[in-house]
PDB file of N, CA and C in Angstrom:
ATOM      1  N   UNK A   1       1.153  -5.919 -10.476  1.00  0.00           N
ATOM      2  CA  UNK A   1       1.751  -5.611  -9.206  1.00  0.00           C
ATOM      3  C   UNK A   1       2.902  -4.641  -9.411  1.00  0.00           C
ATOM      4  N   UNK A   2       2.847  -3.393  -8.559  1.00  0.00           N
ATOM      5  CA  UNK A   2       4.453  -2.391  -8.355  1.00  0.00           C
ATOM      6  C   UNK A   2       4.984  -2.761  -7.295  1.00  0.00           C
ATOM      7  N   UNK A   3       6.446  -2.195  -7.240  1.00  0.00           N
ATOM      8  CA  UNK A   3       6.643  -1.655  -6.055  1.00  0.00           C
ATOM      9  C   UNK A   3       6.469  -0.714  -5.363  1.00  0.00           C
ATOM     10  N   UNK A   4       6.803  -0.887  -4.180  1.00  0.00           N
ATOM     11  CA  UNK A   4       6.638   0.907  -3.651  1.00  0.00           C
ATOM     12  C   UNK A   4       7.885   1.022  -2.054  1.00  0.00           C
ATOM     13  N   UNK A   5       8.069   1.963  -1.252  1.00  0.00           N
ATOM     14  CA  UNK A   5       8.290   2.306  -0.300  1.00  0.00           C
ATOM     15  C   UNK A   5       7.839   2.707   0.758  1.00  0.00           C
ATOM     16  N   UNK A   6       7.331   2.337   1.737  1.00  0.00           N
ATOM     17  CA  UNK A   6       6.354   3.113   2.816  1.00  0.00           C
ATOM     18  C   UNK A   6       7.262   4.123   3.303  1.00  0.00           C
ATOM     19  N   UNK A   7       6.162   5.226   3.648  1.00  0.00           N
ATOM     20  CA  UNK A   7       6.944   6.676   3.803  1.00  0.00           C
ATOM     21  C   UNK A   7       6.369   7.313   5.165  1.00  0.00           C
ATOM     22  N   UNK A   8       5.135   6.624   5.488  1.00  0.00           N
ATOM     23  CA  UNK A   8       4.424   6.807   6.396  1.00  0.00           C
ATOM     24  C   UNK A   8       3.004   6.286   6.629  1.00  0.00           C
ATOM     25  N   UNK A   9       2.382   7.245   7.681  1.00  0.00           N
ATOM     26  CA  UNK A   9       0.628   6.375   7.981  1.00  0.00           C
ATOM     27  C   UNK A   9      -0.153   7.608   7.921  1.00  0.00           C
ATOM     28  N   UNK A  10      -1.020   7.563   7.324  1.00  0.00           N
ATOM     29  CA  UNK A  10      -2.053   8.190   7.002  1.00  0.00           C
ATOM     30  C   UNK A  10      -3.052   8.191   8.119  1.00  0.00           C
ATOM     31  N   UNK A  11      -3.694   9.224   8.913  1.00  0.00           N
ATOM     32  CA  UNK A  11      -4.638   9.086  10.253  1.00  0.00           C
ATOM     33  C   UNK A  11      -6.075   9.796   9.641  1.00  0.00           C
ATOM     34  N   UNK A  12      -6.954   9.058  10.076  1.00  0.00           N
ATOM     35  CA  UNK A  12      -8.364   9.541   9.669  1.00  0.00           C
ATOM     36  C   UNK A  12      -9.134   9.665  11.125  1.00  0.00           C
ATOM     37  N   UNK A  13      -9.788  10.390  11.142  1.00  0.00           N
ATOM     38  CA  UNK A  13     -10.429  10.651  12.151  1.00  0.00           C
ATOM     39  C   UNK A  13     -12.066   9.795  11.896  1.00  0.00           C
ATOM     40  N   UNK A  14     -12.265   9.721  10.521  1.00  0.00           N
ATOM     41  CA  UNK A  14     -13.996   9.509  10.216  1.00  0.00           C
ATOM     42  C   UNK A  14     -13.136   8.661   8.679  1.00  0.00           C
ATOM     43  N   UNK A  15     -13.698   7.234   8.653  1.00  0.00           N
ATOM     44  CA  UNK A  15     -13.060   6.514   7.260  1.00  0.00           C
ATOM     45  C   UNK A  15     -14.749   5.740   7.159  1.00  0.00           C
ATOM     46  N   UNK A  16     -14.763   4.978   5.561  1.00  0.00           N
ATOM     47  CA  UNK A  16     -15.424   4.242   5.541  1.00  0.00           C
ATOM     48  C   UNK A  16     -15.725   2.715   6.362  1.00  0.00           C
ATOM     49  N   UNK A  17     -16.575   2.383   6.650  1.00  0.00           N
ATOM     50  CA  UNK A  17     -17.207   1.187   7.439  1.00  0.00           C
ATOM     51  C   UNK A  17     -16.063   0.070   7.071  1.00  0.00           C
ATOM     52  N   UNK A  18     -16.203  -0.536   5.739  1.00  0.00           N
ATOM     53  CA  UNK A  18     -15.040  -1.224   5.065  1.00  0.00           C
ATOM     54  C   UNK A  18     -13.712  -1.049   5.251  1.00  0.00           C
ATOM     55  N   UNK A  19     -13.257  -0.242   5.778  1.00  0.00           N
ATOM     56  CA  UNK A  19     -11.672   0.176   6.299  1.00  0.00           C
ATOM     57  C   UNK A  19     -11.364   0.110   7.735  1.00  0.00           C
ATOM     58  N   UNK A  20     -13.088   0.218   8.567  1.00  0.00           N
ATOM     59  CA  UNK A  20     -12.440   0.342  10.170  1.00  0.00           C
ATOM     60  C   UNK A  20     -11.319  -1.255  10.585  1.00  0.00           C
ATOM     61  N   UNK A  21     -10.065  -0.896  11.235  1.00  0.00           N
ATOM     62  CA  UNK A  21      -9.033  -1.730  11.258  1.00  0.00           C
ATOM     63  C   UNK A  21      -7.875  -1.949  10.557  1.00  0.00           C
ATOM     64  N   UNK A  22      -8.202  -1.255   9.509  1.00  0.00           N
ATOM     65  CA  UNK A  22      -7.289  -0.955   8.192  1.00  0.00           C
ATOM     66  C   UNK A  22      -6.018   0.136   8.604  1.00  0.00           C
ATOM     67  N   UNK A  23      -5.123   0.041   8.739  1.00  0.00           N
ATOM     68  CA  UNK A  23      -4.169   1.015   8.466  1.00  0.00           C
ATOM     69  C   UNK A  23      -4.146   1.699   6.878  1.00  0.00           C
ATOM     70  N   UNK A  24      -3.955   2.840   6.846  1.00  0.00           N
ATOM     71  CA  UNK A  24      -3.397   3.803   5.450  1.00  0.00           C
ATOM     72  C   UNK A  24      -2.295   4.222   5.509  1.00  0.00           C
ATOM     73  N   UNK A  25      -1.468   3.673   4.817  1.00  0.00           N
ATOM     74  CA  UNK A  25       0.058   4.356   4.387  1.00  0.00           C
ATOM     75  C   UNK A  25       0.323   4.824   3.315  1.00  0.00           C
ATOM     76  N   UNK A  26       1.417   5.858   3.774  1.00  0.00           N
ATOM     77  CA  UNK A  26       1.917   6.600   2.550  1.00  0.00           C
ATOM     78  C   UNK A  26       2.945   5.583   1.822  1.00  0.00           C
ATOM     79  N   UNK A  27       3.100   5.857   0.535  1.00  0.00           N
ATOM     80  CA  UNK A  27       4.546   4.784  -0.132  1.00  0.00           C
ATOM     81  C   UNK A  27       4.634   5.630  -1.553  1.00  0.00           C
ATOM     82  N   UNK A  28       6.227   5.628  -1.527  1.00  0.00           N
ATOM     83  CA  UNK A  28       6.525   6.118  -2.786  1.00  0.00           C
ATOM     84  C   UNK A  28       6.296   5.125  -4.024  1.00  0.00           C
ATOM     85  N   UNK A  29       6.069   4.997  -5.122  1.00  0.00           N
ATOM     86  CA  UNK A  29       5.907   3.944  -6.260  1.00  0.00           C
ATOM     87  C   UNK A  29       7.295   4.166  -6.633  1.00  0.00           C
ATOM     88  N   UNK A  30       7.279   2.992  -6.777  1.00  0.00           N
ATOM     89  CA  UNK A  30       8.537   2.734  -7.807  1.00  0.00           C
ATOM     90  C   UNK A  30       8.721   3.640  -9.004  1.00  0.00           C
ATOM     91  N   UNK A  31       9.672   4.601  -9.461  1.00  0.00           N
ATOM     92  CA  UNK A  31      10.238   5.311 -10.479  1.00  0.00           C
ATOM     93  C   UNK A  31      10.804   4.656 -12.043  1.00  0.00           C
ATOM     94  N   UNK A  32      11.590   3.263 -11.468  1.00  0.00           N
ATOM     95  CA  UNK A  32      12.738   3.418 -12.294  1.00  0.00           C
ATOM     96  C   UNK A  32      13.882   2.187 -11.637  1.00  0.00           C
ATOM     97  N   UNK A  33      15.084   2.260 -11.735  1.00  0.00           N
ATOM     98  CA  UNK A  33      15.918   1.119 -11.273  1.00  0.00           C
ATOM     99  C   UNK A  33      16.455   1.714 -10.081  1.00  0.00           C
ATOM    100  N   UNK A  34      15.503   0.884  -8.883  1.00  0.00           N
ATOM    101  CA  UNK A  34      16.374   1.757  -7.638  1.00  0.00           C
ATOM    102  C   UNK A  34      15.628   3.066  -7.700  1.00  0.00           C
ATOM    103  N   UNK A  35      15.123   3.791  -7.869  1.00  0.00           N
ATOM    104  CA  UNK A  35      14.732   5.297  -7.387  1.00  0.00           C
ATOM    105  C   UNK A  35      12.956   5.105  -7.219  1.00  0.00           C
ATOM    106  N   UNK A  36      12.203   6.131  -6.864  1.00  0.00           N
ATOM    107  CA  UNK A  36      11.205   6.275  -5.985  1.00  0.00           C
ATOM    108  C   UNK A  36      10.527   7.241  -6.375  1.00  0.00           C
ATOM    109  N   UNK A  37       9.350   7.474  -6.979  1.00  0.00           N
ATOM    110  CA  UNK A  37       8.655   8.534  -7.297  1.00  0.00           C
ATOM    111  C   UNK A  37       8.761   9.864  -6.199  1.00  0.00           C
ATOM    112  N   UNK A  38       8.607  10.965  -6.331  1.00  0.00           N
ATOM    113  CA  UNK A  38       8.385  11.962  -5.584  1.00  0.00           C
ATOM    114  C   UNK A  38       7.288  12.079  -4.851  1.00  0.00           C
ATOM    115  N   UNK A  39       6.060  11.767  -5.784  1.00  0.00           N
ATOM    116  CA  UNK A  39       5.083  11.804  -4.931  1.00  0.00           C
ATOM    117  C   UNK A  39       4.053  10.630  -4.382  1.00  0.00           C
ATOM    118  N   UNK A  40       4.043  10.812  -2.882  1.00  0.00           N
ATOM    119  CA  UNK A  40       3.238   9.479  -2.416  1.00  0.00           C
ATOM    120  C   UNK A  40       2.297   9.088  -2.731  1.00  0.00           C
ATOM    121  N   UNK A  41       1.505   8.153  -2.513  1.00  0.00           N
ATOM    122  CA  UNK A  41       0.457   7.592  -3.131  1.00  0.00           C
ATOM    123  C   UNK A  41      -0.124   6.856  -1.823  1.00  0.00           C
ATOM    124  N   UNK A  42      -2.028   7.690  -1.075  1.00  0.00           N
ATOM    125  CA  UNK A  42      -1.998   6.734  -0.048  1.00  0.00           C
ATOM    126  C   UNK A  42      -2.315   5.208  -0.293  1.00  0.00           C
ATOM    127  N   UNK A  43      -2.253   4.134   0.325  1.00  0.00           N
ATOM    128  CA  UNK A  43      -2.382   2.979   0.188  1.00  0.00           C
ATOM    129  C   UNK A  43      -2.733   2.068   1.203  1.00  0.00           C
ATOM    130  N   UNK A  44      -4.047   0.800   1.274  1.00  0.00           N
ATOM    131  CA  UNK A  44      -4.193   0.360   2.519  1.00  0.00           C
ATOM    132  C   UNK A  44      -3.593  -0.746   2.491  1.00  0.00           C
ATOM    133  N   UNK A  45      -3.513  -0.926   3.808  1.00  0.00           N
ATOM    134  CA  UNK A  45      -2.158  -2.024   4.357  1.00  0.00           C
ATOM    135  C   UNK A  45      -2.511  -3.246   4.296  1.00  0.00           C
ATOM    136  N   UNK A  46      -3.187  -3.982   3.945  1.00  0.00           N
ATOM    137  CA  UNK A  46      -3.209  -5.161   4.730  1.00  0.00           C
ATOM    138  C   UNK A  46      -3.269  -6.271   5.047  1.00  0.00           C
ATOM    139  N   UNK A  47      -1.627  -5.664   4.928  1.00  0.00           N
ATOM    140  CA  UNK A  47      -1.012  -7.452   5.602  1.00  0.00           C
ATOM    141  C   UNK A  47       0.136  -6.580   6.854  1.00  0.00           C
ATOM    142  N   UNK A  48       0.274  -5.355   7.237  1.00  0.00           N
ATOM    143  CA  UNK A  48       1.175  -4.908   8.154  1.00  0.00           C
ATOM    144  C   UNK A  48       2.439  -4.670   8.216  1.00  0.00           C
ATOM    145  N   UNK A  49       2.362  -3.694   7.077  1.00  0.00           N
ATOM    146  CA  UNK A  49       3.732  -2.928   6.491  1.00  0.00           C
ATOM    147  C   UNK A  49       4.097  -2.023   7.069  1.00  0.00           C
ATOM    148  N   UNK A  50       5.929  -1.968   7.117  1.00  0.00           N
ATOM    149  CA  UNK A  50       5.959  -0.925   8.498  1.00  0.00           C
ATOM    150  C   UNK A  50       7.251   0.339   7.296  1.00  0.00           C
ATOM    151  N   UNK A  51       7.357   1.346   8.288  1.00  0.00           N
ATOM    152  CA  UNK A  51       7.973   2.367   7.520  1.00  0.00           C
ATOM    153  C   UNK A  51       9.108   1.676   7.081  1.00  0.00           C
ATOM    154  N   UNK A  52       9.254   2.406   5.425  1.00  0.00           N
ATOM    155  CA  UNK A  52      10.941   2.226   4.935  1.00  0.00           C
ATOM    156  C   UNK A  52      10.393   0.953   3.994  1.00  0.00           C
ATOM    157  N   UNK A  53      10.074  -0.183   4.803  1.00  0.00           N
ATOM    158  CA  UNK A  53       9.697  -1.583   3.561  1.00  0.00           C
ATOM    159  C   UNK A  53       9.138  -1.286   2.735  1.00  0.00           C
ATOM    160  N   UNK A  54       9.840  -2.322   1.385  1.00  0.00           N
ATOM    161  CA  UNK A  54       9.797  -1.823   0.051  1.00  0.00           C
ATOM    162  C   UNK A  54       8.672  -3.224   0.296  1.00  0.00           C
ATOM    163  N   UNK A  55       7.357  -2.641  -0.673  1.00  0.00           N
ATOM    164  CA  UNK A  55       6.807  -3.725  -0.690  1.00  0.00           C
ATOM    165  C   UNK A  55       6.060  -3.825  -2.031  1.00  0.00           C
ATOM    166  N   UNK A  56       5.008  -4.706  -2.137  1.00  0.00           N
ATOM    167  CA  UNK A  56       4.566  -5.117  -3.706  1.00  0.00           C
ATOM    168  C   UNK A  56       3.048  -4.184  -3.599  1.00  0.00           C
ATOM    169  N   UNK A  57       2.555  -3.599  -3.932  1.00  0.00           N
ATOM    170  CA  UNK A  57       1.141  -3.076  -4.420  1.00  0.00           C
ATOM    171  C   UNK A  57       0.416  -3.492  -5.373  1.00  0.00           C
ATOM    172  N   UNK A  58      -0.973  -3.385  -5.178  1.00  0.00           N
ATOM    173  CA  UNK A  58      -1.639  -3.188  -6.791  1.00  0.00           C
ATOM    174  C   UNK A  58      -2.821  -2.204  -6.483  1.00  0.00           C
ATOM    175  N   UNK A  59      -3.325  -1.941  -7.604  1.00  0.00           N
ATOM    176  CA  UNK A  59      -3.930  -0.884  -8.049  1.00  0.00           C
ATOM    177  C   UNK A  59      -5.397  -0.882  -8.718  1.00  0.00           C
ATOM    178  N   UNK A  60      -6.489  -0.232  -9.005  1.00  0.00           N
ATOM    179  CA  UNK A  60      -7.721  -0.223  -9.437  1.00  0.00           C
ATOM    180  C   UNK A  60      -8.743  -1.018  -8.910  1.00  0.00           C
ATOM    181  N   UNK A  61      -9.564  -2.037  -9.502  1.00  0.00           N
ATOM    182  CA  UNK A  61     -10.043  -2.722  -9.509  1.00  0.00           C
ATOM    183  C   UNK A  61      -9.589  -3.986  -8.391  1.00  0.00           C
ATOM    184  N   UNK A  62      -8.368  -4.203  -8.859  1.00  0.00           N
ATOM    185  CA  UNK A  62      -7.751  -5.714  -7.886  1.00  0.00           C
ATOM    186  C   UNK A  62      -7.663  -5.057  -6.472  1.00  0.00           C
ATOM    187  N   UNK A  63      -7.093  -3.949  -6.180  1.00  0.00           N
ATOM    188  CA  UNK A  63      -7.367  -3.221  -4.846  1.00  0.00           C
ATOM    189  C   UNK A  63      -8.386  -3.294  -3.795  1.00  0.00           C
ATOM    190  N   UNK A  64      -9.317  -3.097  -4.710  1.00  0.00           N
ATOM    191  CA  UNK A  64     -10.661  -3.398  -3.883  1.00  0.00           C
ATOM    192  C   UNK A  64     -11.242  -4.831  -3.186  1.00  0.00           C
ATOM    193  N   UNK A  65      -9.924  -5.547  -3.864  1.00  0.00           N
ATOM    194  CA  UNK A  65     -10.906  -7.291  -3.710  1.00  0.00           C
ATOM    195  C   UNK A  65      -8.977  -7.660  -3.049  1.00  0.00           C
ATOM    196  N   UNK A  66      -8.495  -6.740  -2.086  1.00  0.00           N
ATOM    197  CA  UNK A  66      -7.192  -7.348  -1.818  1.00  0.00           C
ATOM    198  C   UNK A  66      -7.327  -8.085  -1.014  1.00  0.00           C
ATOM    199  N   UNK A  67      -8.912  -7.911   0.422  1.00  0.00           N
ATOM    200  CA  UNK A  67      -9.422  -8.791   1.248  1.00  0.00           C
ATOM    201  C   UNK A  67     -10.112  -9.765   1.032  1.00  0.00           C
ATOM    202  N   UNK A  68     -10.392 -11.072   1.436  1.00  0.00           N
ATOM    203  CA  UNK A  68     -10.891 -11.875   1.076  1.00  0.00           C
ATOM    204  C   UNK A  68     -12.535 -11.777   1.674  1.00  0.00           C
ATOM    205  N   UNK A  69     -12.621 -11.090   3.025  1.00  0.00           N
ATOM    206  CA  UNK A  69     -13.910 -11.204   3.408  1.00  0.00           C
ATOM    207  C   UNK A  69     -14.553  -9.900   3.375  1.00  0.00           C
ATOM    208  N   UNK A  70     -13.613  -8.748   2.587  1.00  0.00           N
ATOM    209  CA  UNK A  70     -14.609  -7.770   1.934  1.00  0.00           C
ATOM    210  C   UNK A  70     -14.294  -6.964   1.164  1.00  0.00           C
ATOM    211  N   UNK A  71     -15.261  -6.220   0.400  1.00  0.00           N
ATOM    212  CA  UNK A  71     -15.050  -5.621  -0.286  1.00  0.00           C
ATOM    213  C   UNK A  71     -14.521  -4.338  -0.121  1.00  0.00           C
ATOM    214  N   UNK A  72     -13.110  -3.292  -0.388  1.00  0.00           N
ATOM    215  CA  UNK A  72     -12.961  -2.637   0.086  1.00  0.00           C
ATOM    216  C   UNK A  72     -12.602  -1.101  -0.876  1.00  0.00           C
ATOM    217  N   UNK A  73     -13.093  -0.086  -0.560  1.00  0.00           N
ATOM    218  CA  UNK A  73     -13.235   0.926  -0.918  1.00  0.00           C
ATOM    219  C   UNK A  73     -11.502   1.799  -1.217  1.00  0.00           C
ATOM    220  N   UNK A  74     -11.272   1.178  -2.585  1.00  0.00           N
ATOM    221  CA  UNK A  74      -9.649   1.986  -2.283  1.00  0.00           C
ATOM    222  C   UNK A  74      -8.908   1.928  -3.992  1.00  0.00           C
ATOM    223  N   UNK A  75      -8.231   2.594  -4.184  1.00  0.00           N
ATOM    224  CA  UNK A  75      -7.176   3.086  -5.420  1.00  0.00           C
ATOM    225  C   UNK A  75      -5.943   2.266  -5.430  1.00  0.00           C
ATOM    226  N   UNK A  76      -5.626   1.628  -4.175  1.00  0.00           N
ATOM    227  CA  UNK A  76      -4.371   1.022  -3.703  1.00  0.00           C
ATOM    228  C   UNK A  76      -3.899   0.173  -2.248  1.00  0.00           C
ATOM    229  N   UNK A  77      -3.722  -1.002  -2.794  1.00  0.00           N
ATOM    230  CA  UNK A  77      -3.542  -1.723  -1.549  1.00  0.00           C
ATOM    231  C   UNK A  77      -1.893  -2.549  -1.527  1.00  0.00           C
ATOM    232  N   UNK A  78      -1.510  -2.681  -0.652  1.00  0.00           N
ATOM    233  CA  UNK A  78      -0.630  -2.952  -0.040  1.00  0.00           C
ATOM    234  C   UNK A  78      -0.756  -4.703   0.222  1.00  0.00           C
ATOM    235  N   UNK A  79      -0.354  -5.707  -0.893  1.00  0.00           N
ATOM    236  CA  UNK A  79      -0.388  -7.210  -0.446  1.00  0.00           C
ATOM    237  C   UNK A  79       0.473  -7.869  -0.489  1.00  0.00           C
ATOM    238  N   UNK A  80       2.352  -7.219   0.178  1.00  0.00           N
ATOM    239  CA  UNK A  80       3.238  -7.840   0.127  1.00  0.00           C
ATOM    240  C   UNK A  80       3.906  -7.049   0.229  1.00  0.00           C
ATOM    241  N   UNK A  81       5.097  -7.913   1.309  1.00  0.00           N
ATOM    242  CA  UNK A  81       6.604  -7.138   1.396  1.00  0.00           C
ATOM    243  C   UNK A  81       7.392  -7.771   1.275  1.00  0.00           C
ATOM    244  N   UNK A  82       8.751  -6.905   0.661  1.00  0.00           N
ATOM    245  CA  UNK A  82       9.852  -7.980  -0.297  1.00  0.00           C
ATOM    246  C   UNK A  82      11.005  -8.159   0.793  1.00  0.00           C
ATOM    247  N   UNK A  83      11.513  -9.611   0.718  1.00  0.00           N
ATOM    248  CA  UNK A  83      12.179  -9.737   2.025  1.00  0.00           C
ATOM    249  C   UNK A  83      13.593  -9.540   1.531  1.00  0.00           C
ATOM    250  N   UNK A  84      14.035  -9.545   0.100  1.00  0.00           N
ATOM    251  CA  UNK A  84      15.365  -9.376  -0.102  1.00  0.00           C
ATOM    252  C   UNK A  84      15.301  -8.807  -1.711  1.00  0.00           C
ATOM    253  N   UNK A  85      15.847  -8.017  -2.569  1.00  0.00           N
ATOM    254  CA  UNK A  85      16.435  -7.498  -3.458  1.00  0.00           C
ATOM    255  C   UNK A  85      17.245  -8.658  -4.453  1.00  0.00           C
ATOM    256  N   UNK A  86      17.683  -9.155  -5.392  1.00  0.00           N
ATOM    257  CA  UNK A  86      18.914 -10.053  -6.298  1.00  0.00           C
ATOM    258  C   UNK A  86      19.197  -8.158  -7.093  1.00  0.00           C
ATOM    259  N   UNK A  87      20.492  -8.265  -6.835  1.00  0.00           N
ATOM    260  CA  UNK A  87      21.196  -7.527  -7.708  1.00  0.00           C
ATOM    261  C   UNK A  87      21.149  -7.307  -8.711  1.00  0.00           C
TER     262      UNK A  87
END
């Protein structure tokens, strides 16, 4: 699991069958302590992450199986947002 930042939403006009309902957001990955990669990474949502929340991701393989009732076509999913930071 990373972190990341949502930066925005990604709009498709034509997506795969497996995604209709799905939001796509943009999110920066985590860099480093506190800082944010430059470049976004799209990612599907879903559990209903909104701009700015820093939330938890994962990646490859586990991505695809982030839904329970399907299988879903993706590089990166979005299965958690962090409700507070420890110093």
């Amino acid at each position: 699991m990373k972190l990341g930042k949502v930066c925005g939403t990604v709009v498709s006009t034509v997506k795969d069958q497996a995604l209709e309902g799905l939001r796509l957001r943009l999110l920066y990955p985590a860099a480093g302590e506190g800082t944010w990669s430059a470049r976004p990474i799209v990612a599907v949502d879903t559990i209903g992450a909104r701009e700015d929340d820093i939330v938890i991701w994962i990646s490859a393989r586990e991505a695809t199986l982030a839904l329970t009732d399907r299988v879903i076509p993706t590089d990166a999913a979005i299965v958690g947002i962090v409700d507070e930071q420890s110093p």
